[in-house]
N, C-alpha and C. Protein backbone atom coordinates (compact mmCIF):
# COMPACT_ATOMS: atom_id res chain seq x y z
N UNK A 1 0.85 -1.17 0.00
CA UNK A 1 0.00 0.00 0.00
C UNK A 1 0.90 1.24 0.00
N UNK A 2 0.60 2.37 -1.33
CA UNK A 2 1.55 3.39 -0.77
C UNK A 2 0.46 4.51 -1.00
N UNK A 3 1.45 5.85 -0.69
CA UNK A 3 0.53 6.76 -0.49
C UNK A 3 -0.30 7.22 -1.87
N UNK A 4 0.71 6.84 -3.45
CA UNK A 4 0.40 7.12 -4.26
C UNK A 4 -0.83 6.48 -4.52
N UNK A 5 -1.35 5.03 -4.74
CA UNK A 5 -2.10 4.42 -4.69
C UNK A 5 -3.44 4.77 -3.75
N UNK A 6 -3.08 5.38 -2.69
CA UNK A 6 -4.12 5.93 -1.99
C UNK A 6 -4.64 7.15 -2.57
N UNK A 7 -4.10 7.88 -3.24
CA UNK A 7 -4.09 9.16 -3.70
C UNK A 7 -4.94 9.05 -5.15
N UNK A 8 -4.92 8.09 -5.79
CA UNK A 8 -5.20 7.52 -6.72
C UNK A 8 -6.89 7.19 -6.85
N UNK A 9 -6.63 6.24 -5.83
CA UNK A 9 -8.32 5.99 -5.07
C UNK A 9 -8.81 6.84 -4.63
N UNK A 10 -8.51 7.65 -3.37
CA UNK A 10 -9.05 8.70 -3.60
C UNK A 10 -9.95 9.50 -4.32
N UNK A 11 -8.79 9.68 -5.63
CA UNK A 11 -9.56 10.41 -6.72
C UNK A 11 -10.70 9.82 -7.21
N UNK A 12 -10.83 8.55 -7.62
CA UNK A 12 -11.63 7.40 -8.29
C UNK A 12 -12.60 7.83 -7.55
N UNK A 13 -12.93 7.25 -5.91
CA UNK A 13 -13.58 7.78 -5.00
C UNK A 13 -14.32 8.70 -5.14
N UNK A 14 -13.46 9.97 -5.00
CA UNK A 14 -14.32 11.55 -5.07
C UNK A 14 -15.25 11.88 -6.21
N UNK A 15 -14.66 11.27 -7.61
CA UNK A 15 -15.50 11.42 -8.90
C UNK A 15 -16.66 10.70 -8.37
N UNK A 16 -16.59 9.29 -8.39
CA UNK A 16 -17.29 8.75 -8.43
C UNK A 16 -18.82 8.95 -7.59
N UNK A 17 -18.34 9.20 -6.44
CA UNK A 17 -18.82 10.10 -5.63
C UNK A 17 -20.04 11.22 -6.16
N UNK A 18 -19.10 11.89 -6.71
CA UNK A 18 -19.71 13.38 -7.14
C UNK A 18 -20.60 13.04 -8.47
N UNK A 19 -20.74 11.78 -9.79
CA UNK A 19 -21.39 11.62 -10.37
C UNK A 19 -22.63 11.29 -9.58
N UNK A 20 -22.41 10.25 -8.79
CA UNK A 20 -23.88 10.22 -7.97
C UNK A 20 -24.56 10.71 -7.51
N UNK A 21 -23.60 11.99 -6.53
CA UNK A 21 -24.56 12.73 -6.67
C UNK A 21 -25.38 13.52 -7.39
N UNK A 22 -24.31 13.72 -8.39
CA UNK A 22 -25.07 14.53 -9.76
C UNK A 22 -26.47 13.99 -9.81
N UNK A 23 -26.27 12.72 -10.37
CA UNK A 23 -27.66 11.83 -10.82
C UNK A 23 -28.60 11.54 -10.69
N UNK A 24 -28.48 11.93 -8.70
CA UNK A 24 -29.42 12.32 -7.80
C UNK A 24 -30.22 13.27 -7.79
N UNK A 25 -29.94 14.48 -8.64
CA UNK A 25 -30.47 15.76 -8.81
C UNK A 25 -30.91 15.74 -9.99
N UNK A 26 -30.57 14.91 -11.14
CA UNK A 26 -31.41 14.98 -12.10
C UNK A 26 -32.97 13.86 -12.69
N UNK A 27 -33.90 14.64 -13.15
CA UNK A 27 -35.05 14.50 -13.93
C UNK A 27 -34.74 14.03 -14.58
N UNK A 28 -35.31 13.17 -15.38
CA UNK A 28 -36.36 12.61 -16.71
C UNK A 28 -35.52 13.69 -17.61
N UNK A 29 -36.18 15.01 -17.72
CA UNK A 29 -36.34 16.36 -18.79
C UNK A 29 -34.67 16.66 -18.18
N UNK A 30 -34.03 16.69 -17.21
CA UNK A 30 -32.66 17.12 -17.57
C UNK A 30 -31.63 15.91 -18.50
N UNK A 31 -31.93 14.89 -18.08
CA UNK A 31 -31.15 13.93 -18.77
C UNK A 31 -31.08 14.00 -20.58
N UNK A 32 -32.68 14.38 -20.99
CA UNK A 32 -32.70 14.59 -22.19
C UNK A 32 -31.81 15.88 -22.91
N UNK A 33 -31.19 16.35 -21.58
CA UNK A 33 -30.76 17.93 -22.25
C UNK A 33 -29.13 17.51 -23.30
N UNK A 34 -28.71 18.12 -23.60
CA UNK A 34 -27.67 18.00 -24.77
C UNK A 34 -26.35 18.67 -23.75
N UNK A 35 -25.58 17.11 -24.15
CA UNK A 35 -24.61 17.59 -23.41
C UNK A 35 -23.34 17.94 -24.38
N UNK A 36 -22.61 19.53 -24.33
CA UNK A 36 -21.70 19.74 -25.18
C UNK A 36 -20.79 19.54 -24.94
N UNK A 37 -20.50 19.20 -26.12
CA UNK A 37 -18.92 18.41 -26.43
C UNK A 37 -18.79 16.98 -26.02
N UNK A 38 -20.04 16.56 -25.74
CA UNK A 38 -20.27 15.01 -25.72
C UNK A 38 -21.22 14.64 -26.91
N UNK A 39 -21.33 15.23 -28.03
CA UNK A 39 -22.47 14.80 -29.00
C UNK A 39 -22.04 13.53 -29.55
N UNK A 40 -20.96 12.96 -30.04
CA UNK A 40 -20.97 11.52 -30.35
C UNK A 40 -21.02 10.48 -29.49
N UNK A 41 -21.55 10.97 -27.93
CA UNK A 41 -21.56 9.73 -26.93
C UNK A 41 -23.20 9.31 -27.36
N UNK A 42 -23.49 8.05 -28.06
CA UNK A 42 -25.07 8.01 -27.87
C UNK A 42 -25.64 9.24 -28.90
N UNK A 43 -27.03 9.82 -27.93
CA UNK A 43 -27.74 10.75 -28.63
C UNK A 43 -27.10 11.87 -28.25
N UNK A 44 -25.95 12.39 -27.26
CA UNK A 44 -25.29 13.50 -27.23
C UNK A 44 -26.47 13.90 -25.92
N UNK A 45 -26.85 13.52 -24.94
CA UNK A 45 -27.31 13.88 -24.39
C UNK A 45 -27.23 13.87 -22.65
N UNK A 46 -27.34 14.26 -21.74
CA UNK A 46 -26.74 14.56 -20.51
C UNK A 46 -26.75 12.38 -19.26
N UNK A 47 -27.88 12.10 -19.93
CA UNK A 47 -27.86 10.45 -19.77
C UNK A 47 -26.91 9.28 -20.34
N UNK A 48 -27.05 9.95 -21.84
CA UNK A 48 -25.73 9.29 -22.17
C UNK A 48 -24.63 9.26 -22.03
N UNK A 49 -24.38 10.98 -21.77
CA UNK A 49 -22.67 10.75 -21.61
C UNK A 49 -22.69 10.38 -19.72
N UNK A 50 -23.43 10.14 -18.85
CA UNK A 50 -23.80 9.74 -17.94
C UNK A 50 -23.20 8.08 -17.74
N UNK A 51 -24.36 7.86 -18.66
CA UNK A 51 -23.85 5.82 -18.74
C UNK A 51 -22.68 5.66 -19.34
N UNK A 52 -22.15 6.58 -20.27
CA UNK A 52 -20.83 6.34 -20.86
C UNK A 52 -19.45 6.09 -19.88
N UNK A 53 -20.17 7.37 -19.26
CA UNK A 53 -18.94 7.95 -17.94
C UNK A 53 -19.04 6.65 -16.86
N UNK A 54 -19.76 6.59 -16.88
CA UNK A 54 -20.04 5.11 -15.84
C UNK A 54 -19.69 3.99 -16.23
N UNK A 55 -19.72 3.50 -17.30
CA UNK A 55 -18.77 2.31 -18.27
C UNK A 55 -17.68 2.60 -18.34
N UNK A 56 -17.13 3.56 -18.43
CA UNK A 56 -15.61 3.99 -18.10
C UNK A 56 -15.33 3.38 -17.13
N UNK A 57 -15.93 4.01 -15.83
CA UNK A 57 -15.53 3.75 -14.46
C UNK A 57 -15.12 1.95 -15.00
N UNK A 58 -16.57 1.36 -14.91
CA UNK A 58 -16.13 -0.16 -14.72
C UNK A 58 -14.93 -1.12 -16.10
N UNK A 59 -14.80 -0.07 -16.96
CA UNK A 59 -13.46 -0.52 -17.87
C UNK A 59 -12.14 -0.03 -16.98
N UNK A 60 -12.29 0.72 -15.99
CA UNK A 60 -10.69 1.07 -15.19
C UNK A 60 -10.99 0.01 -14.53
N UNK A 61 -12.04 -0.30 -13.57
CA UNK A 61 -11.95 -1.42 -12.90
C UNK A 61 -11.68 -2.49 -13.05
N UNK A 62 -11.89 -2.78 -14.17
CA UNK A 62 -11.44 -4.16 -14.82
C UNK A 62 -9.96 -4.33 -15.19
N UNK A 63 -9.64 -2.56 -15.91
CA UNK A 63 -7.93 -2.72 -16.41
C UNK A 63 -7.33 -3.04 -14.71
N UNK A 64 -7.69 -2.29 -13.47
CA UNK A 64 -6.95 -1.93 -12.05
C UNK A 64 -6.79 -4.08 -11.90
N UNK A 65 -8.45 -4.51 -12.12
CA UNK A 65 -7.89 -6.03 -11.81
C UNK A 65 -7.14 -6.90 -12.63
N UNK A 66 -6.99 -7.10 -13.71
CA UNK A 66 -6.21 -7.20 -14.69
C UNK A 66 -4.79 -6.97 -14.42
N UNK A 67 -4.55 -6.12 -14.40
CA UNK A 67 -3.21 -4.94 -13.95
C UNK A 67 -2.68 -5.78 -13.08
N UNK A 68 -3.22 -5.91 -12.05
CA UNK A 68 -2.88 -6.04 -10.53
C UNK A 68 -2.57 -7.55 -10.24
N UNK A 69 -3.71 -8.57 -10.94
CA UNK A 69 -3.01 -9.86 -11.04
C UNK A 69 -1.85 -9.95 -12.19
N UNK A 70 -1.68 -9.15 -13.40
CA UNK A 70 -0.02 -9.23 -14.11
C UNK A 70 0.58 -8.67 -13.21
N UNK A 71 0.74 -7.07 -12.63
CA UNK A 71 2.03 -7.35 -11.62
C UNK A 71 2.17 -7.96 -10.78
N UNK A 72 1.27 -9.14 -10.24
CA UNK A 72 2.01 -9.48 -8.82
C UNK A 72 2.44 -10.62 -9.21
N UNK A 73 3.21 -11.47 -10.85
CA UNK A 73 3.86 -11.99 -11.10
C UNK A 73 3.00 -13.00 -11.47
N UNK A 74 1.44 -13.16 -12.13
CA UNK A 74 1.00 -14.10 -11.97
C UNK A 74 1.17 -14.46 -13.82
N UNK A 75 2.31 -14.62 -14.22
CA UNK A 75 3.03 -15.08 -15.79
C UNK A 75 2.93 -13.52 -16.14
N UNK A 76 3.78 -13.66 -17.20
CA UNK A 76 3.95 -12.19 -18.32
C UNK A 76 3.21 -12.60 -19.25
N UNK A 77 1.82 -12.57 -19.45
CA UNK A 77 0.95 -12.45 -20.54
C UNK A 77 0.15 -11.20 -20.28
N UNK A 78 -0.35 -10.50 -21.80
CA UNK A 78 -0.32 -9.66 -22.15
C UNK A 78 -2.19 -9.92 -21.51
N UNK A 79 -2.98 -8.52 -21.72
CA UNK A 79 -4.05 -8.09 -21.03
C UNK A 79 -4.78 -8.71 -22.32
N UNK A 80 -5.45 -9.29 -21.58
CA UNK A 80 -6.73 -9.98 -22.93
C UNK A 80 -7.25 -9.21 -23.54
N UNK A 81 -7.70 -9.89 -25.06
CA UNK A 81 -8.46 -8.97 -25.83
C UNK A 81 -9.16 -8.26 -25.63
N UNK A 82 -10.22 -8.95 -24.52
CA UNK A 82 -11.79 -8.54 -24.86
C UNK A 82 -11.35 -7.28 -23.88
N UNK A 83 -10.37 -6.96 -22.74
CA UNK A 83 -10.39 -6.44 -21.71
C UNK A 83 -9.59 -5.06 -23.13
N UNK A 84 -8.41 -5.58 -23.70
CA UNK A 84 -8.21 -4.48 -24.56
C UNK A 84 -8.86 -3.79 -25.61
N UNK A 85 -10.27 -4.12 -25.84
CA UNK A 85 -11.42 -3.63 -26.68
C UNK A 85 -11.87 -2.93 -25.84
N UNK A 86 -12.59 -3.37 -24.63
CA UNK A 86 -13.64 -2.54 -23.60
C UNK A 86 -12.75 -1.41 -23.76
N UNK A 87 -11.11 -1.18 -23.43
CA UNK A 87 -10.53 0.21 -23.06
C UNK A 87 -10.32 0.38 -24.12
N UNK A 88 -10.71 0.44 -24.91
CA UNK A 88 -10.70 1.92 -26.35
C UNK A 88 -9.65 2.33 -26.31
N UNK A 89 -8.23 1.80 -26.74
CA UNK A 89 -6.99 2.47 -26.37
C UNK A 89 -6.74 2.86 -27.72
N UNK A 90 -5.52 3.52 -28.01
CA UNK A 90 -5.63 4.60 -28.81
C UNK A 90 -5.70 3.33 -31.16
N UNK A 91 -5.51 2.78 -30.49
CA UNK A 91 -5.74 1.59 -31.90
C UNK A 91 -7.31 1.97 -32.56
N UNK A 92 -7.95 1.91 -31.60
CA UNK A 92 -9.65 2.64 -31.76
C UNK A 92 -9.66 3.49 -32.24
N UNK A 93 -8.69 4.65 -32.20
CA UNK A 93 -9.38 5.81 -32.78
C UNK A 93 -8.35 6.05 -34.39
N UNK A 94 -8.27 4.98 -34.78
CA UNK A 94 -7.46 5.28 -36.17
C UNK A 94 -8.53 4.81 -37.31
N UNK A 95 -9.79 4.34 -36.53
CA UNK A 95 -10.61 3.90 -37.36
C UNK A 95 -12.08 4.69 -37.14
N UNK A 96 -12.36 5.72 -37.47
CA UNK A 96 -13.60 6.78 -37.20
C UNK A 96 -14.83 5.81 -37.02
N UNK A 97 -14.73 5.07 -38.27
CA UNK A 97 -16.41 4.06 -37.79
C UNK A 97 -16.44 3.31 -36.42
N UNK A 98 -15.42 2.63 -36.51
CA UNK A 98 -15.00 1.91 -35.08
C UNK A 98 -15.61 2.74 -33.98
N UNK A 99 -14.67 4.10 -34.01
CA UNK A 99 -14.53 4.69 -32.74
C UNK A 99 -15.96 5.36 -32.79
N UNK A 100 -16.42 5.90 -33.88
CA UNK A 100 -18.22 6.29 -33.71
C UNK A 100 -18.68 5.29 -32.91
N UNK A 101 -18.69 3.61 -33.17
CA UNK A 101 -19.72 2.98 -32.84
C UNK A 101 -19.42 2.86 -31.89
N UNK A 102 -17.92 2.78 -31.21
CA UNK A 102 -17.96 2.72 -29.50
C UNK A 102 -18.01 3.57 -28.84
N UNK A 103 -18.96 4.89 -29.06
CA UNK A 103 -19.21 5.89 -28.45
C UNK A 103 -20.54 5.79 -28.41
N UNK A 104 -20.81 4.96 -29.53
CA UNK A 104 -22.35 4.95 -29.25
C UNK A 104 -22.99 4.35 -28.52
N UNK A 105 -22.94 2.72 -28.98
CA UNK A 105 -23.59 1.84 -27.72
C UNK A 105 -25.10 1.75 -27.13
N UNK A 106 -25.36 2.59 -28.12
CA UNK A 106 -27.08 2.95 -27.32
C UNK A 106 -27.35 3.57 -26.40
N UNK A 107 -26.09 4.28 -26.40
CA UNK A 107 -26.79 5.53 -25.20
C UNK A 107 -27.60 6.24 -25.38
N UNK A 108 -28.63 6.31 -24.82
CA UNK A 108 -29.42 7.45 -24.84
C UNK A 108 -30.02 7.63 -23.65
N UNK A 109 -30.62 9.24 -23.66
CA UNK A 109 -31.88 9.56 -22.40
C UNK A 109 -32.82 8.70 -22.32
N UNK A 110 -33.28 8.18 -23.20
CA UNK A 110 -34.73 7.31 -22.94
C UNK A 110 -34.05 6.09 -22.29
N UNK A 111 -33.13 5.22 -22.40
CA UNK A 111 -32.66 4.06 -22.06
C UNK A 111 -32.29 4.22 -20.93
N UNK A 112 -31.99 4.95 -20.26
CA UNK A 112 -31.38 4.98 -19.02
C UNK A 112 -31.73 4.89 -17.71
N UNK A 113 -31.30 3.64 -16.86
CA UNK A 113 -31.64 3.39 -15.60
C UNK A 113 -30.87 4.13 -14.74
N UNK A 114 -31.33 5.15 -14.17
CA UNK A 114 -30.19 5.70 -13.01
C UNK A 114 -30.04 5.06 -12.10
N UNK A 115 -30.76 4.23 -11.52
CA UNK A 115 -30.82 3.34 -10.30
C UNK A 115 -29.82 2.37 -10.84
N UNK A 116 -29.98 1.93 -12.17
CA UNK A 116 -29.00 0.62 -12.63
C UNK A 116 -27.32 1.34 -12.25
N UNK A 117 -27.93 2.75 -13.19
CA UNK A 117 -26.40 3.23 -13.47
C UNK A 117 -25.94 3.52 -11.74
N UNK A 118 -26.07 4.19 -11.32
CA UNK A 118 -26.01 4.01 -9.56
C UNK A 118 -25.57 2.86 -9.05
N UNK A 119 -25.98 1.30 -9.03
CA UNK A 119 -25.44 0.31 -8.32
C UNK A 119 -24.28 -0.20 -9.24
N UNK A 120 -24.19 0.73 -10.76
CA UNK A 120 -22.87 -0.04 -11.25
C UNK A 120 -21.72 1.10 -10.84
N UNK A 121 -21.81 2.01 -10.93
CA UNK A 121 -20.85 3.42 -10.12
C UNK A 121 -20.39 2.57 -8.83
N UNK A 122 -21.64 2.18 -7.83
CA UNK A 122 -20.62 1.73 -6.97
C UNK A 122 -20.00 0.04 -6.42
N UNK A 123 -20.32 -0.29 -7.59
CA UNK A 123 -19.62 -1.81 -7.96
C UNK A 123 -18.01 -1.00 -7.96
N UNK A 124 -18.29 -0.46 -9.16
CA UNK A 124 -16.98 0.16 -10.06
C UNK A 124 -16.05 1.03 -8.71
N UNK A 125 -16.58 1.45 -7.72
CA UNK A 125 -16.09 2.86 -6.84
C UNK A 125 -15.05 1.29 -5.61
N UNK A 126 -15.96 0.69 -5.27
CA UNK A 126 -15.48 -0.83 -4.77
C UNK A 126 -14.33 -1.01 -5.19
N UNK A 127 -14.54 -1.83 -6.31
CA UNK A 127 -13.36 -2.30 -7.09
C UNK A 127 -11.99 -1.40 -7.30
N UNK A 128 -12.46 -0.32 -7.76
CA UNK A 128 -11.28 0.66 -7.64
C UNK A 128 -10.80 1.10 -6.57
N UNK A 129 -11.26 0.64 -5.28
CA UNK A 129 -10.80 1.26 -4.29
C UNK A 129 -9.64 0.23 -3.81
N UNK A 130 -9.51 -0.93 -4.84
CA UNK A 130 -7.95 -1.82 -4.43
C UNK A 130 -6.76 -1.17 -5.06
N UNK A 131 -7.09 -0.15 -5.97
CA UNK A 131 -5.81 0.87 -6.28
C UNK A 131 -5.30 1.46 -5.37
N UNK A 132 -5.80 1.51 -4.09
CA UNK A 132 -5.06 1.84 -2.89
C UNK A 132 -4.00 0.53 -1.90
N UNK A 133 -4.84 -0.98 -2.55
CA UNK A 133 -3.72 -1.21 -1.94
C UNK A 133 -2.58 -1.77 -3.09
N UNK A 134 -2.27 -1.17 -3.96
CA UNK A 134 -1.00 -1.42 -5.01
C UNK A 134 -0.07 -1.01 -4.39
N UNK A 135 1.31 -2.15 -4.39
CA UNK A 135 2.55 -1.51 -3.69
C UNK A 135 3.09 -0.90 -4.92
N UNK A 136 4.47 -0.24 -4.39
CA UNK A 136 4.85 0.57 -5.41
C UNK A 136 5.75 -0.22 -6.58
N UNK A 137 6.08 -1.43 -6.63
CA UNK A 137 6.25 -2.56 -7.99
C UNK A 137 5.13 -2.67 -8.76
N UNK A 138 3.95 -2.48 -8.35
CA UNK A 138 2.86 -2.84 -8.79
C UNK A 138 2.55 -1.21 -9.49
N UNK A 139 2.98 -0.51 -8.66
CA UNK A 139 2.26 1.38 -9.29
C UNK A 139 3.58 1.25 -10.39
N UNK A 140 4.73 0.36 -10.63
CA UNK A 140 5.49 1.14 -11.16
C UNK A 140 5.87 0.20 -12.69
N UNK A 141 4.86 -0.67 -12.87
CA UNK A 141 4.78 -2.12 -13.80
C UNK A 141 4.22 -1.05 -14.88
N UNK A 142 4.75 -1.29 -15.95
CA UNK A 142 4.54 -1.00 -17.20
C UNK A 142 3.73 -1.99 -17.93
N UNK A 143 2.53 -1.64 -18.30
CA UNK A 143 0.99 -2.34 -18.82
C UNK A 143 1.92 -2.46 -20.66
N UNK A 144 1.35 -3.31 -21.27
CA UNK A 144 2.08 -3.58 -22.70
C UNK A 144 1.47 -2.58 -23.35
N UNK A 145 1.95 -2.08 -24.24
CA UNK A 145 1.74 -0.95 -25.02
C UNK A 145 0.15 -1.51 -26.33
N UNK A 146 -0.45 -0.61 -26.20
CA UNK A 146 -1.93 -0.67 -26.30
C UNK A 146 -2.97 -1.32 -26.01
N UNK A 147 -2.51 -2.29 -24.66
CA UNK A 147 -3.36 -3.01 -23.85
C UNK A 147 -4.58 -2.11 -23.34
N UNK A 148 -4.69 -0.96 -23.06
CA UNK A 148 -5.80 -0.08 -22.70
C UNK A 148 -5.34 1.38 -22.78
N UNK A 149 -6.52 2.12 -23.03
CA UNK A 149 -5.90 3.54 -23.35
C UNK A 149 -5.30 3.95 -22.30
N UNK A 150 -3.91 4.77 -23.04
CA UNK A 150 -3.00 5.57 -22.50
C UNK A 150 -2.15 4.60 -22.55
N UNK A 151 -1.89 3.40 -22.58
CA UNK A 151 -0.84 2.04 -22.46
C UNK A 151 0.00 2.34 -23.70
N UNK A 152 1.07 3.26 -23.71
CA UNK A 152 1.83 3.04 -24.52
C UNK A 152 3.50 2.30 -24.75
N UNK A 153 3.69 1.45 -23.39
CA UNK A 153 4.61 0.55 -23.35
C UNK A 153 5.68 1.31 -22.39
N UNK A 154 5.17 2.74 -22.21
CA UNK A 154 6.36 3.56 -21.28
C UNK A 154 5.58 4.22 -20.35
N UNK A 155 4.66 4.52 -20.21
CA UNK A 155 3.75 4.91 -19.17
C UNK A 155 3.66 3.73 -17.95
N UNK A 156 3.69 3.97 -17.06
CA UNK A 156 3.65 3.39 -15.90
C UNK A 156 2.18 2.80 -15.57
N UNK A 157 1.79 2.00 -14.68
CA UNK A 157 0.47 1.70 -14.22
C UNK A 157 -0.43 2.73 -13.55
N UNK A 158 0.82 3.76 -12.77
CA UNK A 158 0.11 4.52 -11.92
C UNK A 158 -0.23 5.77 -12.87
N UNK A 159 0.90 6.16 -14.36
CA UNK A 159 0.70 6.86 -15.24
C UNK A 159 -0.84 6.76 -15.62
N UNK A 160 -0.43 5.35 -16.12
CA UNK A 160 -2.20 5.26 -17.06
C UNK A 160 -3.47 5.46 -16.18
N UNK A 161 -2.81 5.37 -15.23
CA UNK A 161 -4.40 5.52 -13.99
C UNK A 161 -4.63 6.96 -14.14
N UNK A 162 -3.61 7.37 -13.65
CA UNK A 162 -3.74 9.16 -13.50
C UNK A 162 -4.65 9.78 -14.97
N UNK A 163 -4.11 9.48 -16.02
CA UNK A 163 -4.86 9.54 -17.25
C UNK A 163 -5.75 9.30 -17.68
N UNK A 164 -6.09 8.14 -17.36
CA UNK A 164 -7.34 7.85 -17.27
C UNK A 164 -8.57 8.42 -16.21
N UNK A 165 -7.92 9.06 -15.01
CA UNK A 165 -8.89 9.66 -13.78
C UNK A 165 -9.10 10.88 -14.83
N UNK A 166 -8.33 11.46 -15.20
CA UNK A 166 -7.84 12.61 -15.69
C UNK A 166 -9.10 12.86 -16.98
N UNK A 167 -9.13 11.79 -17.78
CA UNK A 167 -10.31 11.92 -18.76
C UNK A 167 -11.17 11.84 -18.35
N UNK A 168 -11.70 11.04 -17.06
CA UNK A 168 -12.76 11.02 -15.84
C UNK A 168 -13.00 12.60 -16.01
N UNK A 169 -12.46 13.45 -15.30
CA UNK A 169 -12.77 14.23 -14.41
C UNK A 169 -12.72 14.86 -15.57
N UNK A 170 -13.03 15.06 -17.00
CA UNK A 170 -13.59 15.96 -17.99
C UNK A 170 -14.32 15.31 -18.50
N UNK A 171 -15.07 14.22 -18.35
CA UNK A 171 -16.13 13.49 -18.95
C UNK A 171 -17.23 14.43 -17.05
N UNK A 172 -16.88 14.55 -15.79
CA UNK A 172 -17.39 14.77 -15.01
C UNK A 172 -17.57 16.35 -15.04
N UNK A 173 -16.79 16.67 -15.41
CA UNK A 173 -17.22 18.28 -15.81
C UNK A 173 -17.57 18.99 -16.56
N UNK A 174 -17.87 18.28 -18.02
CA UNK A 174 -18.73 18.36 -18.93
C UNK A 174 -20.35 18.40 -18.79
N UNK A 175 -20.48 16.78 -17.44
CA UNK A 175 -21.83 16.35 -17.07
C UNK A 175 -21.94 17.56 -16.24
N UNK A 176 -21.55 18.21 -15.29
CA UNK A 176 -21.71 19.08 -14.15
C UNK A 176 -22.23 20.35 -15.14
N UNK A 177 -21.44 20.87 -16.19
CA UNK A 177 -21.93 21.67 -17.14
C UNK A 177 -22.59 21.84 -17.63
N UNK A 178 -23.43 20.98 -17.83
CA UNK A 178 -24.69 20.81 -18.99
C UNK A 178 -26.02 20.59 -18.34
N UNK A 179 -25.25 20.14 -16.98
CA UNK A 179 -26.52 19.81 -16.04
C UNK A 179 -26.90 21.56 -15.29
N UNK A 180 -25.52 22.24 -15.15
CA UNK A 180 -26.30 23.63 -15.10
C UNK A 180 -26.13 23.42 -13.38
């Protein structure tokens, strides 16, 4: 456990946190509102980029477990496919149709369970909260280069986390924006 790793969670934590509450405050009629600079998530609208932001969460969670059983020596094999599809790493975006359709997904305002999206936030807030106990071999393991976004073979574990919180917390302040 180090402090970085705590610091880390933390953050995961506080977002995560603060989307819920968001979600808590919104209506039916706000969710439908248009969220800018999220128009290719779904219908571009304050629900979608909502569930988007929330599928995020549980694609870090999955890279943090993933991650965490390769560094603690369990063989040097590389992060599975399906786990390197869910993270949209940067291979995704050389292909526009690709990367349209995994923005889309069917998000929309009408589809959206907040209650669903709510108990998966804090599945995802759980799970991420074992990024606090990563020792620092584990914060300092280099993920194979395009195993998940930001994985470019020289970025660190604790790098790609930070980067990834980091796109968090403008996917979270976009939603905070639009929600007004």
């Amino acid at each position: 456990m180090t402090e970085r790793g705590q610091e880390l969670s933390a953050t995961a934590e506080g977002q995560i946190a603060e989307l819920i509450d968001l979600l808590s405050t919104l209506d039916q009629a706000a969710l439908r509102r248009p969220c800018l600079g999220r128009e290719k998530l779904g219908d571009g609208t304050i629900g979608a980029a909502a569930r988007h932001t929330a599928d995020n969460y549980e694609r870090i969670a999955d890279f943090v477990r993933i991650s965490e059983r390769m560094s603690a020596g369990h063989g040097g094999q590389r992060i599975p496919r399906f786990l390197r599809n869910l993270g949209h790493g940067p291979q995704d975006h050389t292909n526009r149709d690709h990367a349209a359709a995994q923005h889309d997904d069917g998000y929309t305002a009408e589809n959206i369970d907040v209650d669903a999206v709510v108990s998966q936030l804090n599945a995802s807030r759980e799970a991420l909260g074992r990024i606090a106990e990563l020792n620092d071999s584990q914060l300092a393991a280099i993920p194979p280069k395009d195993s998940f976004r930001f994985c470019d073979g020289r970025r660190t574990l604790e790098q790609v986390l930070a980067g990834l919180l980091g796109h968090q917390a403008h996917q979270l302040d976009a939603l905070k924006t639009a929600a007004g």
